[in-house]
C-alpha atoms as a PDB file:
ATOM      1  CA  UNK A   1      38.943  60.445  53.031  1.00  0.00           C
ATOM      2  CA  UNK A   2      38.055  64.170  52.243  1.00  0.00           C
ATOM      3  CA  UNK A   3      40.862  65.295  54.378  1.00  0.00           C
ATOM      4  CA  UNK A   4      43.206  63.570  52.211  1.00  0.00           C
ATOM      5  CA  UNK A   5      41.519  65.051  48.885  1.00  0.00           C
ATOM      6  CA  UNK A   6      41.967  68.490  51.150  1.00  0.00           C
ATOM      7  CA  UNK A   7      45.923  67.881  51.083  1.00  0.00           C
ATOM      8  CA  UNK A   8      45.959  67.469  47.452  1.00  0.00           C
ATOM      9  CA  UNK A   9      44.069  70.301  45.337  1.00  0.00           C
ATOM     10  CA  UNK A  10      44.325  68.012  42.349  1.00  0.00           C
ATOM     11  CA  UNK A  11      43.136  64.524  43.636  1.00  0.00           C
ATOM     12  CA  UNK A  12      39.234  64.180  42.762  1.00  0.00           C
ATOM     13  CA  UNK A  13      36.978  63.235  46.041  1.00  0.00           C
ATOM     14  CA  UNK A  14      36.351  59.456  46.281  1.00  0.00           C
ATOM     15  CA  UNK A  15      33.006  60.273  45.168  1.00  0.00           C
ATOM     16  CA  UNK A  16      33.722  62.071  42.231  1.00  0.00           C
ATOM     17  CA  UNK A  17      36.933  59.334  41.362  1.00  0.00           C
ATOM     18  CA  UNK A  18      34.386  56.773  41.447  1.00  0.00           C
ATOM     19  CA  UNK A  19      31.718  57.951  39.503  1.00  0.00           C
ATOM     20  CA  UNK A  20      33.399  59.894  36.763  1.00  0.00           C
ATOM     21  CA  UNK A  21      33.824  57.019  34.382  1.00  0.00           C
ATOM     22  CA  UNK A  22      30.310  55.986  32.822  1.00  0.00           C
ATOM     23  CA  UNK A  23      29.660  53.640  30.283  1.00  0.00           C
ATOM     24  CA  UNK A  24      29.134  55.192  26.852  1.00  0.00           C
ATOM     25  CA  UNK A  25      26.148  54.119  24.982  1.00  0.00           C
ATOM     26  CA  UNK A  26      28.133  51.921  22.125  1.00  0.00           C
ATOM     27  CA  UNK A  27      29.533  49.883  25.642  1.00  0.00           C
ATOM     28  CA  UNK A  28      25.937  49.079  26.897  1.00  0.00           C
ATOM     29  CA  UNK A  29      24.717  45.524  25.911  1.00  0.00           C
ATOM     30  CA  UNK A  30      21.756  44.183  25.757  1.00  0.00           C
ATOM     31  CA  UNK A  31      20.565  40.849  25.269  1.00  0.00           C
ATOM     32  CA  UNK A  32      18.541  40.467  22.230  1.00  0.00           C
ATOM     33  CA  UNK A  33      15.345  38.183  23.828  1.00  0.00           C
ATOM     34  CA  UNK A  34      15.121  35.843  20.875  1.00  0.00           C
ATOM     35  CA  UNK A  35      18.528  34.358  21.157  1.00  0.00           C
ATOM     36  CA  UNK A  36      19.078  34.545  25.142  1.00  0.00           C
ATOM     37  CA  UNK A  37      18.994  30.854  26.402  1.00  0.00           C
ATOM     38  CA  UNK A  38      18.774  30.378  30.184  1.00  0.00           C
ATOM     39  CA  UNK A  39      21.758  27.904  32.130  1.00  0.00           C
ATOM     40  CA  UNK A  40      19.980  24.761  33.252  1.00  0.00           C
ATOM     41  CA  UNK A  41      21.568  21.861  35.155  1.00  0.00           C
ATOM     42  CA  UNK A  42      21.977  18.471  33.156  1.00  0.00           C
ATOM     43  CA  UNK A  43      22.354  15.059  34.459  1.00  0.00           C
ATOM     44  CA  UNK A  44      22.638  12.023  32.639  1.00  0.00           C
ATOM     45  CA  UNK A  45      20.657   8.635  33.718  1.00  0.00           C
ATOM     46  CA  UNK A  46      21.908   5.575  31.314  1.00  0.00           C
ATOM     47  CA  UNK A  47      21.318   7.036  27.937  1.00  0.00           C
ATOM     48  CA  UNK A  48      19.208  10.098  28.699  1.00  0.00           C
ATOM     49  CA  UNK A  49      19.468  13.837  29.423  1.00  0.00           C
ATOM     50  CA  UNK A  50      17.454  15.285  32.167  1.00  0.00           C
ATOM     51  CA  UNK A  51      17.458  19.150  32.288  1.00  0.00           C
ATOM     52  CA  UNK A  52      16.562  21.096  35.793  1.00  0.00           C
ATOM     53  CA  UNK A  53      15.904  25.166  35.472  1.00  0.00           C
ATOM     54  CA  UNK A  54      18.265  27.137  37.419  1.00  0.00           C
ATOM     55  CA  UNK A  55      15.792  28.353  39.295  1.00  0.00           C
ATOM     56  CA  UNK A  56      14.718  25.051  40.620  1.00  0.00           C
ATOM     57  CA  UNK A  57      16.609  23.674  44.179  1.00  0.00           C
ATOM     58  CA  UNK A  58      18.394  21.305  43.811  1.00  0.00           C
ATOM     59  CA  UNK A  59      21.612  19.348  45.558  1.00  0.00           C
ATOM     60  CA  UNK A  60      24.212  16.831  44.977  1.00  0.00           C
ATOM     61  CA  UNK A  61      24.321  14.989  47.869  1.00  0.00           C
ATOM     62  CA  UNK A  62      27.211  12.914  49.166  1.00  0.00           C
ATOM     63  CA  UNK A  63      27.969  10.363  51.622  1.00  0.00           C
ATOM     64  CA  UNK A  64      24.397  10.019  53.253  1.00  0.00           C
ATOM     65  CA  UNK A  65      23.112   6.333  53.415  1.00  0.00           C
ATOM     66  CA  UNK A  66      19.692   4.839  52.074  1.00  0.00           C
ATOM     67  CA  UNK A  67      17.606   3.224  53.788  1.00  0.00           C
ATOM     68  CA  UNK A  68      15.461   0.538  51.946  1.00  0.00           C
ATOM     69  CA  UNK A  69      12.157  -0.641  52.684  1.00  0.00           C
ATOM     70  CA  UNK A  70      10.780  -4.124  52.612  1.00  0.00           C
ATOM     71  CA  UNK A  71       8.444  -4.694  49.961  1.00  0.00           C
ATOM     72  CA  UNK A  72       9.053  -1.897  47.412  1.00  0.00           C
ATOM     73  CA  UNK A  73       9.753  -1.843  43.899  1.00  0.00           C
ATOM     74  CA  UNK A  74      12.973  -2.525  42.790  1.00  0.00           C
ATOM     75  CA  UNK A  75      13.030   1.226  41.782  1.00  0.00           C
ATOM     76  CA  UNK A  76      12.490   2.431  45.234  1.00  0.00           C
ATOM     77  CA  UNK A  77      15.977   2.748  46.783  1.00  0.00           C
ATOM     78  CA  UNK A  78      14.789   4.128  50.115  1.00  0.00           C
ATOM     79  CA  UNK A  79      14.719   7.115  52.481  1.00  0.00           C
ATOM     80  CA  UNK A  80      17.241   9.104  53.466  1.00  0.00           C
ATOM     81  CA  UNK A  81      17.357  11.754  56.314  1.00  0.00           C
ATOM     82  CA  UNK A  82      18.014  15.314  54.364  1.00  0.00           C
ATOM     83  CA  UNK A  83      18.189  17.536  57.043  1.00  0.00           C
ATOM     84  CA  UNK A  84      15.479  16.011  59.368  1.00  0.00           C
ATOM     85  CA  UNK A  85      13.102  15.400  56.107  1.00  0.00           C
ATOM     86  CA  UNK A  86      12.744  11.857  54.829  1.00  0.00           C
ATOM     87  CA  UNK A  87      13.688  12.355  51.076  1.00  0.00           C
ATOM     88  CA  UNK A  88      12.625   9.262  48.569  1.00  0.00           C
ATOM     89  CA  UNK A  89      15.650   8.159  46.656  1.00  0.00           C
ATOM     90  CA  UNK A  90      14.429   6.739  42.830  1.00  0.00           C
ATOM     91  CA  UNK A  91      16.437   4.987  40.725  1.00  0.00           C
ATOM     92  CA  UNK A  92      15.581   6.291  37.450  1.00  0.00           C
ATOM     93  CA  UNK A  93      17.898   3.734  35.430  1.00  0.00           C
ATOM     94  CA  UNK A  94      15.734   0.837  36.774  1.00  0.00           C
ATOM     95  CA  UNK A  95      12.327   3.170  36.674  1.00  0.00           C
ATOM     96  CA  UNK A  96      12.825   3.391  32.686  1.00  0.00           C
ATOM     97  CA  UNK A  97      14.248  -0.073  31.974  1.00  0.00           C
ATOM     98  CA  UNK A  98      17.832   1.725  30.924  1.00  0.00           C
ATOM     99  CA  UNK A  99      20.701  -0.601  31.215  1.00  0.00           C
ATOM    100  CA  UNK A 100      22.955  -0.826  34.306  1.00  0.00           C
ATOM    101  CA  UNK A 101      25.939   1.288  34.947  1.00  0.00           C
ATOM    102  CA  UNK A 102      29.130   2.000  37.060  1.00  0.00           C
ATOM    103  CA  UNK A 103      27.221   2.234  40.492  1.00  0.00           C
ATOM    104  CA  UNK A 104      30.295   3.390  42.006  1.00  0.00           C
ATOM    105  CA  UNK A 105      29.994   6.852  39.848  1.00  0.00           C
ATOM    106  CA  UNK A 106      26.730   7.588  40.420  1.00  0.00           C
ATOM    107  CA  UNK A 107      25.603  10.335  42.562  1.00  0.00           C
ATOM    108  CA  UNK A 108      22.183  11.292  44.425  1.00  0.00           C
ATOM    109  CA  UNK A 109      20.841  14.320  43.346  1.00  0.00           C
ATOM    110  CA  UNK A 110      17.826  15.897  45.600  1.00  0.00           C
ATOM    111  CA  UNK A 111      14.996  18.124  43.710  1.00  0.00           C
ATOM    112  CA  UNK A 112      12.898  20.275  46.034  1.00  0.00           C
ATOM    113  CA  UNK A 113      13.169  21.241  49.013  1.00  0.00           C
ATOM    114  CA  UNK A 114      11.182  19.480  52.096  1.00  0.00           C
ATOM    115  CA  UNK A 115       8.775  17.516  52.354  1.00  0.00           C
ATOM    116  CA  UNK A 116       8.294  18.395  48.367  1.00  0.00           C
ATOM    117  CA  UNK A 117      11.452  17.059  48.038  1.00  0.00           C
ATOM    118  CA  UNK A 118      13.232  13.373  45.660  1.00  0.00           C
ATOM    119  CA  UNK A 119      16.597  12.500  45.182  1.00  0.00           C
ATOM    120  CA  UNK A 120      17.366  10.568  42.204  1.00  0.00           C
ATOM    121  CA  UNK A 121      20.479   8.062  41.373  1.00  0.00           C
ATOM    122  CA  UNK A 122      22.456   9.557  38.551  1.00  0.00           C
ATOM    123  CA  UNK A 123      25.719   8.885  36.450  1.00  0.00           C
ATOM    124  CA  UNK A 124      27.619  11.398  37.140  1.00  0.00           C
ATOM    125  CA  UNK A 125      27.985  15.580  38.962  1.00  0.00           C
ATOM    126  CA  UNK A 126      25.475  17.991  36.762  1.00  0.00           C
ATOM    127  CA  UNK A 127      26.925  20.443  34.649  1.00  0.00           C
ATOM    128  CA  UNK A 128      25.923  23.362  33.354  1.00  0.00           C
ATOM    129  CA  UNK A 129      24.051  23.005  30.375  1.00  0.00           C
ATOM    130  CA  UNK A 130      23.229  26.271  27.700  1.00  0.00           C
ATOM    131  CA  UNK A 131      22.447  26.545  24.218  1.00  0.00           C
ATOM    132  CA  UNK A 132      19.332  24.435  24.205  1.00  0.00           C
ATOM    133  CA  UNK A 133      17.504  26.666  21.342  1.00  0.00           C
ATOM    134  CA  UNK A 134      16.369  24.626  19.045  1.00  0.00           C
ATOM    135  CA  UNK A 135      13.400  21.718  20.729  1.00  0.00           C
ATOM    136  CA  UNK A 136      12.715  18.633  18.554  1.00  0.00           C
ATOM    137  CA  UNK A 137       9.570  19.105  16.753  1.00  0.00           C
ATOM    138  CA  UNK A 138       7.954  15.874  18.240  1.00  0.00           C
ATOM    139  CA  UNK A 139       8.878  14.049  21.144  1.00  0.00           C
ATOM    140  CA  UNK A 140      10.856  10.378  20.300  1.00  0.00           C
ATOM    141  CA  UNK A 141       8.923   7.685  22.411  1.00  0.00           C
ATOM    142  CA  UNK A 142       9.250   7.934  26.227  1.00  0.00           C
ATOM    143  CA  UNK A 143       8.507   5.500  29.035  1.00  0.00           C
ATOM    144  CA  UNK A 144       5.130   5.812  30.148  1.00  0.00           C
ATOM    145  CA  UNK A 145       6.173   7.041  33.623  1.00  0.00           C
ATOM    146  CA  UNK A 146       7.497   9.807  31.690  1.00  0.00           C
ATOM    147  CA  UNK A 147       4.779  10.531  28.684  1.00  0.00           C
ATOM    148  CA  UNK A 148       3.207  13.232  31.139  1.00  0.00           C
ATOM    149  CA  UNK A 149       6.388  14.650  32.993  1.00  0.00           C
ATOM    150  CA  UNK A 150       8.356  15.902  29.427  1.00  0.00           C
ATOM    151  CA  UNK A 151       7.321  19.080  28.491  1.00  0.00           C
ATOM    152  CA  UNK A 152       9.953  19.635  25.935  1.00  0.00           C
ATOM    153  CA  UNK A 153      13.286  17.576  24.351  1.00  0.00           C
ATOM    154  CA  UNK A 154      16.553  18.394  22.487  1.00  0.00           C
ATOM    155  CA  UNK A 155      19.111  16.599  20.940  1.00  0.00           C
ATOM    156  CA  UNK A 156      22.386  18.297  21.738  1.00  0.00           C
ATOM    157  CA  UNK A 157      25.975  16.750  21.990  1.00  0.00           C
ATOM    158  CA  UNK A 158      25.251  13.380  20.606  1.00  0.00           C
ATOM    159  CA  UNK A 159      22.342  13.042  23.881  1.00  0.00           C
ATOM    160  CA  UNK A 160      18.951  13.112  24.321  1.00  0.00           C
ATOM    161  CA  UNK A 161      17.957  15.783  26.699  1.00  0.00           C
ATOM    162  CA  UNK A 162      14.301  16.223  28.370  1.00  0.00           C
ATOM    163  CA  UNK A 163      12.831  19.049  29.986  1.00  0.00           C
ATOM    164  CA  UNK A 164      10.652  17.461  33.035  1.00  0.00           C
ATOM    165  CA  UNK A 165       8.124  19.115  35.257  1.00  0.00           C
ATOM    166  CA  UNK A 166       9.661  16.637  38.106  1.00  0.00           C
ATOM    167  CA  UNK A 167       6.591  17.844  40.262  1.00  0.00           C
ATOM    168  CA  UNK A 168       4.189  16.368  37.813  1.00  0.00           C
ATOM    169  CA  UNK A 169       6.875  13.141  37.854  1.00  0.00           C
ATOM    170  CA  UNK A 170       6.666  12.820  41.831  1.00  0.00           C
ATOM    171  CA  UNK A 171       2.506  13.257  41.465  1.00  0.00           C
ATOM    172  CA  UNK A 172       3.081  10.462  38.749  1.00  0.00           C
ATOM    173  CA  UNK A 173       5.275   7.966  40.947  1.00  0.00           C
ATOM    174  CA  UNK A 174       3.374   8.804  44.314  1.00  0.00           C
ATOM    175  CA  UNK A 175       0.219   8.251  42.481  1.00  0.00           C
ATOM    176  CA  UNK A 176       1.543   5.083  41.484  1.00  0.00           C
ATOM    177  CA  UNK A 177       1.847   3.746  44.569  1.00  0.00           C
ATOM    178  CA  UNK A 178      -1.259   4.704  46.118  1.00  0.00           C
ATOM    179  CA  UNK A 179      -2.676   2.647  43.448  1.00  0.00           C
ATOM    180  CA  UNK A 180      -0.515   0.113  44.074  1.00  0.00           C
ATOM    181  CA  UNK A 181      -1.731   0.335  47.845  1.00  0.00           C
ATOM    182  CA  UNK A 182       1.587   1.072  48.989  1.00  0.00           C
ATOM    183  CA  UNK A 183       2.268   3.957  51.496  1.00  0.00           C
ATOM    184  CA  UNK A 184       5.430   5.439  51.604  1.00  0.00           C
END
């Protein structure tokens, strides 16, 4: 490359072509903290919003098959085999008493990673989810399953939407069965 800015006398080195151009300090944004809203993922299960942090793994998963167990709740759909981990598959809809839907729409949707990880029946891919600024000042009343997993709720686009700690929602449900004497 320097041979060829040799050739030329006028032609600036790649170097110098590159790095003459720097922003001027009216061009420089920056994000004012108090309005900045992070992406999250939304999914929809019958009438509710659930909302995952972007920084939180997660995976639509396609065309694996369940495997139910004898002797579960109706809630339980079964195992399936994510990558040699055995991955509990929940079926939220029927977990919260929410009314039936297409089955042929709905997608599993795996958070964690693992042996830390759940997949969960929903209606629907995720989408990308933003402006969530403004939380409802008190919670509306939630399934008990859920009373200690929402940390946070919004109304937004005609939908509830909940911010879970789904950690503190697998303690919850695996808690629930060892209770329940049932091992999974």
């Amino acid at each position: 490359m320097e041979a060829l800015h040799l050739e030329n006398p006028d032609w600036l080195s790649p170097t110098a072509a590159l790095t003459q151009f720097l922003p001027l300090e009216t061009e420089v944004i920056t994000p004012n903290p108090t309005t900045r809203t992070e992406a999250v993922f939304g999914f929809r299960v019958g009438s509710l919003g659930f909302l995952v942090t972007s920084s939180t793994y997660c995976e639509v998963i396609e065309q694996l098959q369940v495997n139910p167990l004898p002797n579960v709740e109706a809630w339980f759909s079964g195992l399936i085999n994510l990558r040699g981990d055995l991955v509990p598959v929940i079926d939220l809809q029927l977990l919260l008493g929410e009314t039936s839907t297409d089955h042929k729409k709905r997608q599993l949707f795996a958070i964690g990673q693992g042996d830390k990880a759940m997949a969960f029946w929903i209606d629907g891919l995720p989408e990308i989810q933003t402006d969530f600024t403004h939380p409802l000042k008190q919670l509306p009343p939630l399934p008990a399953i859920l009373q200690r997993c929402v940390s946070s709720g919004y109304f937004h686009n005609d939908q509830l939407w909940f911010n879970v700690q789904f950690d503190e929602l697998f303690k919850t449900l695996g808690g629930q069965y060892a209770t329940e004497g049932i091992a999974l």
